[in-house]
PDB file of N, CA and C in Angstrom:
ATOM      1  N   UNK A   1     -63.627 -17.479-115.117  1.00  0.00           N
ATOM      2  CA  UNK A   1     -62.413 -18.243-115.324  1.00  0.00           C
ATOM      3  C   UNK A   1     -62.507 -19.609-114.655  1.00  0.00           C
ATOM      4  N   UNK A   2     -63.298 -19.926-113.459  1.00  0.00           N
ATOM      5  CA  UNK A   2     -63.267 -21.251-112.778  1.00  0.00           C
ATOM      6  C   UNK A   2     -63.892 -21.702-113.702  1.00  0.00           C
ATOM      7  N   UNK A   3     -64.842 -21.899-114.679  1.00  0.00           N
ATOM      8  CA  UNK A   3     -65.891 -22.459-115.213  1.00  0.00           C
ATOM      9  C   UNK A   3     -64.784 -22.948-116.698  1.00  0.00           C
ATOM     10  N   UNK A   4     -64.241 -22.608-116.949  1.00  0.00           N
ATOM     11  CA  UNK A   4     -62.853 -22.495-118.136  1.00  0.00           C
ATOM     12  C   UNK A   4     -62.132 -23.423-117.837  1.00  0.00           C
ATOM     13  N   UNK A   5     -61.521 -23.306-116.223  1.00  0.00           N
ATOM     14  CA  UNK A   5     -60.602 -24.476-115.517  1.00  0.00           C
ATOM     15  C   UNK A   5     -61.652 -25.877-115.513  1.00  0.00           C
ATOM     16  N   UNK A   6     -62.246 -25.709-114.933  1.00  0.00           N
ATOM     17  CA  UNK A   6     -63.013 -27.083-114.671  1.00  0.00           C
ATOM     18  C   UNK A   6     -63.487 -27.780-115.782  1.00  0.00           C
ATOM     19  N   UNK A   7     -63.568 -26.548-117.171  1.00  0.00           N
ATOM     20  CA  UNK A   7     -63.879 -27.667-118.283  1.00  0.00           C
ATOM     21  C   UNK A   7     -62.275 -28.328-119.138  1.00  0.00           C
ATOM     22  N   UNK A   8     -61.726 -27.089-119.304  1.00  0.00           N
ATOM     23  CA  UNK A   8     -60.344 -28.290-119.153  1.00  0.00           C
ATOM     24  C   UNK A   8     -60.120 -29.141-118.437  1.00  0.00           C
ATOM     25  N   UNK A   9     -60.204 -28.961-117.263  1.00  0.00           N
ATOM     26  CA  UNK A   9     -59.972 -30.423-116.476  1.00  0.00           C
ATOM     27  C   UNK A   9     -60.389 -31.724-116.736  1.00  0.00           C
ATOM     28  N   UNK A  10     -62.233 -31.557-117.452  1.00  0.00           N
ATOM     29  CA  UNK A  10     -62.759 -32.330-117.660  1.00  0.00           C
ATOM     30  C   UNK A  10     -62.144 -33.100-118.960  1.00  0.00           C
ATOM     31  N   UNK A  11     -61.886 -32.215-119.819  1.00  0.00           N
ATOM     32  CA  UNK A  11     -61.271 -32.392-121.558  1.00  0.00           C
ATOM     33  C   UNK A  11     -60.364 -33.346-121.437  1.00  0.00           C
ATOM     34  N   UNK A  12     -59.195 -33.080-120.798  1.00  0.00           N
ATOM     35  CA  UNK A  12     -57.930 -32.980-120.312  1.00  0.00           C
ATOM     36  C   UNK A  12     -58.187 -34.550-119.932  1.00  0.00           C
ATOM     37  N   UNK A  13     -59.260 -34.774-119.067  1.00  0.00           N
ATOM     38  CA  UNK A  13     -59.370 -36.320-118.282  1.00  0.00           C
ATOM     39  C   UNK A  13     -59.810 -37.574-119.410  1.00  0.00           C
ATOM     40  N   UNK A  14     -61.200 -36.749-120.003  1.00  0.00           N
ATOM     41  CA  UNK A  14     -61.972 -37.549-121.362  1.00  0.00           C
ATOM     42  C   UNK A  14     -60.295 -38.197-122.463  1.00  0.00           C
ATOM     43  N   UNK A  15     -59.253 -36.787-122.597  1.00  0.00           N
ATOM     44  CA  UNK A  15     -58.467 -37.203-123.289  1.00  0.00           C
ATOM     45  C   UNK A  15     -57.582 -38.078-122.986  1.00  0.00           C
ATOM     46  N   UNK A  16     -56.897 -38.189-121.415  1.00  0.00           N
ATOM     47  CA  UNK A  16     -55.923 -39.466-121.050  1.00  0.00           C
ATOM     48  C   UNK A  16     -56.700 -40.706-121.330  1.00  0.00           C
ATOM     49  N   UNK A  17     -58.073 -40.888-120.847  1.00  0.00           N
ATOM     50  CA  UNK A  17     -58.805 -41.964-120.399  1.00  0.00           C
ATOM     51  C   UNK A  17     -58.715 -42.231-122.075  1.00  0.00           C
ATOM     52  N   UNK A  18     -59.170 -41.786-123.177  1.00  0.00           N
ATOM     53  CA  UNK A  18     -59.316 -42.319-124.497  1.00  0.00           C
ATOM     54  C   UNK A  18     -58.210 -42.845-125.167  1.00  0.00           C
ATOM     55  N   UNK A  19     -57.002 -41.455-124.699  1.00  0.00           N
ATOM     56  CA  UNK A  19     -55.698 -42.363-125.443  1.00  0.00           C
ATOM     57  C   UNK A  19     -55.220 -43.186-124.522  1.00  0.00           C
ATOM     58  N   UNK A  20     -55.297 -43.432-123.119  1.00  0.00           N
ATOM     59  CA  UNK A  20     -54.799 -44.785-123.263  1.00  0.00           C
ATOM     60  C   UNK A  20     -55.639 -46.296-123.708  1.00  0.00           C
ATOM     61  N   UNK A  21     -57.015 -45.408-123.663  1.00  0.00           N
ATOM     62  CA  UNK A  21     -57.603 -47.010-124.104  1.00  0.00           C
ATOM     63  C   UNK A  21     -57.236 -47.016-125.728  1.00  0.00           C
ATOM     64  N   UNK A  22     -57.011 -45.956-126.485  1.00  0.00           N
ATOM     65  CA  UNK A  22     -56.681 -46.605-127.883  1.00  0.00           C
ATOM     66  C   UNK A  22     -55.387 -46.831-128.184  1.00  0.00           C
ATOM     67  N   UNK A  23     -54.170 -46.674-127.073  1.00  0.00           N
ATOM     68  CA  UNK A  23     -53.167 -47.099-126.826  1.00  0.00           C
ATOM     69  C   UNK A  23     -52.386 -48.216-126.242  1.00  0.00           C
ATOM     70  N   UNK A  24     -53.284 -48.912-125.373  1.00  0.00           N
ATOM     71  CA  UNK A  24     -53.768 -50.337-125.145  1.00  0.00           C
ATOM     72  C   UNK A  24     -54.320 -51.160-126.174  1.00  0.00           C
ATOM     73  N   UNK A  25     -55.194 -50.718-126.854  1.00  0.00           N
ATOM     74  CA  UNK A  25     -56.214 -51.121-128.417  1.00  0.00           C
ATOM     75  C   UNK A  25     -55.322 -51.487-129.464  1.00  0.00           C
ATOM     76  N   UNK A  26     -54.476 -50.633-130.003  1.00  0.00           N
ATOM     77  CA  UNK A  26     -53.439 -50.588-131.067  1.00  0.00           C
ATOM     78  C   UNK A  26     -52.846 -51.896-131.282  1.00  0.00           C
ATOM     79  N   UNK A  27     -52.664 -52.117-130.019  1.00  0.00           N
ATOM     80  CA  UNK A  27     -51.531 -53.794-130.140  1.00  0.00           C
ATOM     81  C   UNK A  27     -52.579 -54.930-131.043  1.00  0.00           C
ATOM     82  N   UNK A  28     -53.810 -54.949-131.408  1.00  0.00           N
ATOM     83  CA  UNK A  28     -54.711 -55.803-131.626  1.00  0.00           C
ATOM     84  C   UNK A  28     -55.127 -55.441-132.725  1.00  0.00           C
ATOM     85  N   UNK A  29     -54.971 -54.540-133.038  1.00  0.00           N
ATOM     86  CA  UNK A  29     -55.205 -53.375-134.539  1.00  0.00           C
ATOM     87  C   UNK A  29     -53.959 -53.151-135.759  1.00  0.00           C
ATOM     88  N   UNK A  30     -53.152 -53.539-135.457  1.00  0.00           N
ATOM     89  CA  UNK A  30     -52.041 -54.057-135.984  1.00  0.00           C
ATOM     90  C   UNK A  30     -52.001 -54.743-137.031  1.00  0.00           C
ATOM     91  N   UNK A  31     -50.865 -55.118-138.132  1.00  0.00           N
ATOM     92  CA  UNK A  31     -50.903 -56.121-138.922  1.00  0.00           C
ATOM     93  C   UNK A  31     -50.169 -57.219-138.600  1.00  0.00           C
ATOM     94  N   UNK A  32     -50.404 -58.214-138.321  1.00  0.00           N
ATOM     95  CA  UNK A  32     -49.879 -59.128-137.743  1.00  0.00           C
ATOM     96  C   UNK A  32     -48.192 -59.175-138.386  1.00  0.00           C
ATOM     97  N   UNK A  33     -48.358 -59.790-140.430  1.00  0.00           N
ATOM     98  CA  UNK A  33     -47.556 -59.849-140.535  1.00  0.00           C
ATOM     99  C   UNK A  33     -46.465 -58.694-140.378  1.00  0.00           C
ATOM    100  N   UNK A  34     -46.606 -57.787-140.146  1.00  0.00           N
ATOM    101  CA  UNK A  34     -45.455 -56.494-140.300  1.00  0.00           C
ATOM    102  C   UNK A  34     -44.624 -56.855-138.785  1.00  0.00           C
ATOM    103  N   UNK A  35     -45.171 -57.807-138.126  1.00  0.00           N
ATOM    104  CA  UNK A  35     -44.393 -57.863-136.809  1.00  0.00           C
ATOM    105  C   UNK A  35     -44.009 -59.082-136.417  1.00  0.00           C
ATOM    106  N   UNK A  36     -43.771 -60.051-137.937  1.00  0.00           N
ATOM    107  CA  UNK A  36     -43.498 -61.571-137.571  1.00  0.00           C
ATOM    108  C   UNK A  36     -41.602 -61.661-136.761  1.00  0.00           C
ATOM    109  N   UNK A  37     -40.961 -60.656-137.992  1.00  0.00           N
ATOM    110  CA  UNK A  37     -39.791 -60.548-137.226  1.00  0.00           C
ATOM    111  C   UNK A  37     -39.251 -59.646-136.332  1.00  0.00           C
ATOM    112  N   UNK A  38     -39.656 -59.066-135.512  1.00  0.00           N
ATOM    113  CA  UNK A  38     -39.894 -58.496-134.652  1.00  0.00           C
ATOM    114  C   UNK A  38     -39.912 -59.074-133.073  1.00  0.00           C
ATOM    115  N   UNK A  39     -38.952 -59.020-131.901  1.00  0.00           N
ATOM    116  CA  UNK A  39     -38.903 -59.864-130.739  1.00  0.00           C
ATOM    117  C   UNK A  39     -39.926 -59.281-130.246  1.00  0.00           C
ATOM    118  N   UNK A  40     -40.661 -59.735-129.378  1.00  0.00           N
ATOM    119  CA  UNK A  40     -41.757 -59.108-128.707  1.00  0.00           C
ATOM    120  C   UNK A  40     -43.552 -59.346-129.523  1.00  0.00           C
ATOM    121  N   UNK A  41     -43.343 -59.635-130.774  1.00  0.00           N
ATOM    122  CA  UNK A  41     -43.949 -59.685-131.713  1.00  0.00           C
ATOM    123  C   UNK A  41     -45.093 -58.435-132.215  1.00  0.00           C
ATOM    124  N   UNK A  42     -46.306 -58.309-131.949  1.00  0.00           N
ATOM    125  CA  UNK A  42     -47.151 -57.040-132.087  1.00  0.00           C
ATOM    126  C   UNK A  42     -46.712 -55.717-131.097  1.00  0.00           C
ATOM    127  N   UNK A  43     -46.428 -56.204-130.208  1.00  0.00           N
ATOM    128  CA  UNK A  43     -45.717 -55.531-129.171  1.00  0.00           C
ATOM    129  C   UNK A  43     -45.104 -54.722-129.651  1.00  0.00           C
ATOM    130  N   UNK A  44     -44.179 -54.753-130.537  1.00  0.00           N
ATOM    131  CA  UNK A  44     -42.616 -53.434-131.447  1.00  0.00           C
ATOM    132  C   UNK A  44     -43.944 -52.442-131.812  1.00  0.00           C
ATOM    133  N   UNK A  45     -45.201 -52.192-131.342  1.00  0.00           N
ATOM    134  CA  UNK A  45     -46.093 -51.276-132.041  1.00  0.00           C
ATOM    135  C   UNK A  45     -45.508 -49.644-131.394  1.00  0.00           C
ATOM    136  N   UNK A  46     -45.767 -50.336-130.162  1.00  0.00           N
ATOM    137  CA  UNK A  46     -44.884 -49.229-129.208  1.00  0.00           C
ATOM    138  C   UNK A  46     -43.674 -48.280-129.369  1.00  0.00           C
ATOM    139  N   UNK A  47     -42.942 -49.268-130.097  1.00  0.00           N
ATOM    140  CA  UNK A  47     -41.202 -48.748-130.544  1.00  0.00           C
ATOM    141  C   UNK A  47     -41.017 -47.781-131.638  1.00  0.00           C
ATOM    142  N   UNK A  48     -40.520 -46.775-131.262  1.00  0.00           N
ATOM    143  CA  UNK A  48     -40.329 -46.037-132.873  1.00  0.00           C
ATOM    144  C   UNK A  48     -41.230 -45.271-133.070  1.00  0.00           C
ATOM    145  N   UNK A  49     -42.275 -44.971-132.333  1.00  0.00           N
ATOM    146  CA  UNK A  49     -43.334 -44.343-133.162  1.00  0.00           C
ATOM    147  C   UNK A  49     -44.514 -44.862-134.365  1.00  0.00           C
ATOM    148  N   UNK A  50     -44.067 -46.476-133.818  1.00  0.00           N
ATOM    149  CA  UNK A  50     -44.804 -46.492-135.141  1.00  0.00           C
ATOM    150  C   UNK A  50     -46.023 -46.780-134.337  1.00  0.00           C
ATOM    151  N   UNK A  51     -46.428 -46.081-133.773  1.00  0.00           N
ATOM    152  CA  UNK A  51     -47.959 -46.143-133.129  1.00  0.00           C
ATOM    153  C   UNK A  51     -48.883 -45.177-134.159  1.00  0.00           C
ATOM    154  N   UNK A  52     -48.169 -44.291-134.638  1.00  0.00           N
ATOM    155  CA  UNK A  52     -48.233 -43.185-135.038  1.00  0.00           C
ATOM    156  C   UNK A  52     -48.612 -43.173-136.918  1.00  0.00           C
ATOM    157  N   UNK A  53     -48.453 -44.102-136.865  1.00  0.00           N
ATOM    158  CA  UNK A  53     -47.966 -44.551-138.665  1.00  0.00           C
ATOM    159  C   UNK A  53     -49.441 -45.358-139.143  1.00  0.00           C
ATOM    160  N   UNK A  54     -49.610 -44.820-140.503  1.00  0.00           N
ATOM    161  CA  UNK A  54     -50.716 -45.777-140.555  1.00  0.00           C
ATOM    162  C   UNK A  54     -50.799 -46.948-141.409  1.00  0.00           C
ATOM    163  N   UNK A  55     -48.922 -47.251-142.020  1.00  0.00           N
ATOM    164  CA  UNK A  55     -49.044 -48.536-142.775  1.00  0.00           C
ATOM    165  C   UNK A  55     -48.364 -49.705-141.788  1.00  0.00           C
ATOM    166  N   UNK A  56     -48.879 -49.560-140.356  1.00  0.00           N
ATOM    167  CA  UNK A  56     -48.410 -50.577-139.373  1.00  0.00           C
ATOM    168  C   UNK A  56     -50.304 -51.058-139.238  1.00  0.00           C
ATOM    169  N   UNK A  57     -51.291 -50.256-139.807  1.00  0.00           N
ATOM    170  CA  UNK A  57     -52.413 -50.830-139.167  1.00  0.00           C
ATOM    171  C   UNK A  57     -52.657 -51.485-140.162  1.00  0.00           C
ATOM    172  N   UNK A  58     -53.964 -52.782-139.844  1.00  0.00           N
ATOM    173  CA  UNK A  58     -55.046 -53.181-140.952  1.00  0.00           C
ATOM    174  C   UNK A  58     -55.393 -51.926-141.500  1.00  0.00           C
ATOM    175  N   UNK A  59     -55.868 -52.163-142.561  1.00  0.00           N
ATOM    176  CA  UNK A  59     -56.880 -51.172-143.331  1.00  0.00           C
ATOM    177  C   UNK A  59     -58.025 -50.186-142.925  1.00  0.00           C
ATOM    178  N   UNK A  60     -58.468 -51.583-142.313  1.00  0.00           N
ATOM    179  CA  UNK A  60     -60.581 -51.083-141.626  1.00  0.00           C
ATOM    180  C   UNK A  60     -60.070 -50.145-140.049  1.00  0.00           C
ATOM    181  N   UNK A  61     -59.057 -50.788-139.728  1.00  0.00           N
ATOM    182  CA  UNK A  61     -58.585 -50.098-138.414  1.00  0.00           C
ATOM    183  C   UNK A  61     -57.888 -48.638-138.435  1.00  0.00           C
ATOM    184  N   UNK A  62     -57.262 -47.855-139.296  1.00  0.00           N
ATOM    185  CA  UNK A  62     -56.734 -46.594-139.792  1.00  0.00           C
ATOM    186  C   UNK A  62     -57.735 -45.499-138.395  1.00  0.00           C
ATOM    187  N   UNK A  63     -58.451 -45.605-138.756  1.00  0.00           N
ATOM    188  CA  UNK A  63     -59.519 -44.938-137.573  1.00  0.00           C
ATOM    189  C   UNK A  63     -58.570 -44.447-135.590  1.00  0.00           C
ATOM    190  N   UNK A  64     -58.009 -46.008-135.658  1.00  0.00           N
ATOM    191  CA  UNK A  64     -57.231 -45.647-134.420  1.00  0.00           C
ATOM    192  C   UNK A  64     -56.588 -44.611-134.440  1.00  0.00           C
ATOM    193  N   UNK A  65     -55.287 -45.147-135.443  1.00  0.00           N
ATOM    194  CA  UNK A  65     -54.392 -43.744-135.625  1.00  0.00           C
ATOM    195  C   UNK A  65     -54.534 -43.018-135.497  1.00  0.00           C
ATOM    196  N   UNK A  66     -55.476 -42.392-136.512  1.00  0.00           N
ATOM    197  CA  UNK A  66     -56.005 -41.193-136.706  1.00  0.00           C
ATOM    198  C   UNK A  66     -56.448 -40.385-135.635  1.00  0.00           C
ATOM    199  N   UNK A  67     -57.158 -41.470-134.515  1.00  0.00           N
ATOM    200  CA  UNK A  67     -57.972 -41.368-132.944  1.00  0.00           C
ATOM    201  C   UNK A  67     -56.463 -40.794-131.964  1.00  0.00           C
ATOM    202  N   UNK A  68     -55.669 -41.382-132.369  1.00  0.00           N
ATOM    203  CA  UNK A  68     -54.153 -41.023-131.318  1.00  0.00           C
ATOM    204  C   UNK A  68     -53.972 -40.007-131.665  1.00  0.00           C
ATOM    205  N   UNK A  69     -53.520 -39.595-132.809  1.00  0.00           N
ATOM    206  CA  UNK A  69     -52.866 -38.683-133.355  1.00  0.00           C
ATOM    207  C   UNK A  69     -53.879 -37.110-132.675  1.00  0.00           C
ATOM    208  N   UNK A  70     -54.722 -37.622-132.704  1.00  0.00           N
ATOM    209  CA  UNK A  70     -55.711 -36.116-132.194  1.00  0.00           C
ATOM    210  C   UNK A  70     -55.676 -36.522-131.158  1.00  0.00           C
ATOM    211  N   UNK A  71     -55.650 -37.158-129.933  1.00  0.00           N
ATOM    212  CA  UNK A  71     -55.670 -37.360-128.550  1.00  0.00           C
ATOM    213  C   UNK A  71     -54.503 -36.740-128.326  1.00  0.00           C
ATOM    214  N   UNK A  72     -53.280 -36.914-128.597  1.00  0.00           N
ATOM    215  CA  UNK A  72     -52.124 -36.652-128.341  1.00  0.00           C
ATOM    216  C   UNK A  72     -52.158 -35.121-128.737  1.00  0.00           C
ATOM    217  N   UNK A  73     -52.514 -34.382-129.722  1.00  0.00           N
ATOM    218  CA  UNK A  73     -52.275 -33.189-130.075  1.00  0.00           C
ATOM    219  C   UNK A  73     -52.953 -32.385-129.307  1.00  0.00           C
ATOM    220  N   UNK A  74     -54.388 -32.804-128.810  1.00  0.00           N
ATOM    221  CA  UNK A  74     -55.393 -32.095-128.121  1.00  0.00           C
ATOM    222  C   UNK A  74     -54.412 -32.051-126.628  1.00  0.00           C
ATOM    223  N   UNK A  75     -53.848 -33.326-126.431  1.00  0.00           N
ATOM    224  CA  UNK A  75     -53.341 -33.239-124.890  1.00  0.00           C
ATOM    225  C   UNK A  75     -52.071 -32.036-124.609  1.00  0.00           C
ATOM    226  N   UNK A  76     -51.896 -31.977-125.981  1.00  0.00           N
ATOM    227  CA  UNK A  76     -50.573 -31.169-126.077  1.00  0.00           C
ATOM    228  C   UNK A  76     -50.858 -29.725-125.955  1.00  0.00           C
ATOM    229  N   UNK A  77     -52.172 -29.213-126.445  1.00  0.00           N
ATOM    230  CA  UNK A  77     -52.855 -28.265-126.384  1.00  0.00           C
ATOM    231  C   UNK A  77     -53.662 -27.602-124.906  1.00  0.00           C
ATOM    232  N   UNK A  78     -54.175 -28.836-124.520  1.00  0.00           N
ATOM    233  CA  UNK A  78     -54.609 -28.922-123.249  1.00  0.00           C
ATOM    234  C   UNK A  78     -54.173 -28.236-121.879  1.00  0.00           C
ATOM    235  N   UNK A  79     -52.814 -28.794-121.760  1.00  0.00           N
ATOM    236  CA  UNK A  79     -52.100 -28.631-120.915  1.00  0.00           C
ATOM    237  C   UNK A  79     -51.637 -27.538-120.592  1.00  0.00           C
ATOM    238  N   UNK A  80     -50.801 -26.581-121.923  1.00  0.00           N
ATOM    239  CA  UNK A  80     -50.505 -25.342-121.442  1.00  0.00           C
ATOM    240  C   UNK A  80     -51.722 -24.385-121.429  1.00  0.00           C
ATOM    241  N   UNK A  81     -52.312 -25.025-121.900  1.00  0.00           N
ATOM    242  CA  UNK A  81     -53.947 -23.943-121.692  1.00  0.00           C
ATOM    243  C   UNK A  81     -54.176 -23.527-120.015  1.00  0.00           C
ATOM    244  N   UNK A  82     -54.320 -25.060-119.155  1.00  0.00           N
ATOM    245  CA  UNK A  82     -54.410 -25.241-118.210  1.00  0.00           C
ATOM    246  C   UNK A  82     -53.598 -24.360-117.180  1.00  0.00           C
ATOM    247  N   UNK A  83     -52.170 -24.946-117.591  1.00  0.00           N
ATOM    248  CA  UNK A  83     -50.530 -23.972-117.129  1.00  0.00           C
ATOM    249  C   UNK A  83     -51.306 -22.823-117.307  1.00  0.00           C
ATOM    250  N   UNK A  84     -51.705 -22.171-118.055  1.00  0.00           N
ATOM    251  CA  UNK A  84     -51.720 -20.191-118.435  1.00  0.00           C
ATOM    252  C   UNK A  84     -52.939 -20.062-117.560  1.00  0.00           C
ATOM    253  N   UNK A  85     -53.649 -20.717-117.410  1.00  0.00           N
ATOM    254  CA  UNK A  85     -54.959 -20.560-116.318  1.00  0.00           C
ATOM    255  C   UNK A  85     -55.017 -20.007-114.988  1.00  0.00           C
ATOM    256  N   UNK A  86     -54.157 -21.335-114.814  1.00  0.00           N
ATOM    257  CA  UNK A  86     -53.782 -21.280-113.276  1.00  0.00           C
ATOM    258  C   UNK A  86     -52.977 -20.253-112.744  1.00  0.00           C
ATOM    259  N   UNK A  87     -52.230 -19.503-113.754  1.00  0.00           N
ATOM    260  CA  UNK A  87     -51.295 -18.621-113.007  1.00  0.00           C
ATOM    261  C   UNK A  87     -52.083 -17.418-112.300  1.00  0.00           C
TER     262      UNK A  87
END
């Protein structure tokens, strides 16, 4: 069972460290125009979920999304794995 914990741990770390770098990334991956009226400008990527969406990206960029969307689900997975471990 330690050998179980410690590789979640590891998973668990690989996964914050990736989604926030493709969560940082996103703002630049964006379509410019979809955020001309928008205060903050690329920035509203954040708002709403539309991080999440894939007609807020360029085209060639779709890849991110797609990259969040499984970071986030894996983390979601992750965690109570971890929780049921430890008890």
């Amino acid at each position: 069972m330690h050998y179980l914990e410690i590789a979640l741990l590891v998973i668990s770390f690989l996964l914050i460290v990736t989604g926030a770098t493709l969560f940082v990334l996103a703002r630049s991956y964006v379509k410019k125009e979809m955020f001309e009226n928008f205060y903050g400008g690329k920035n509203a990527i954040y708002g709403g979920f539309r991080i999440f969406k894939y007609e807020y990206y360029q085209s060639d960029k779709l890849w991110v999304c797609t990259s969040l969307r499984v970071v986030f689900i894996g983390l979601l997975m992750v965690f109570p794995l971890t929780y049921m471990l430890a008890k």
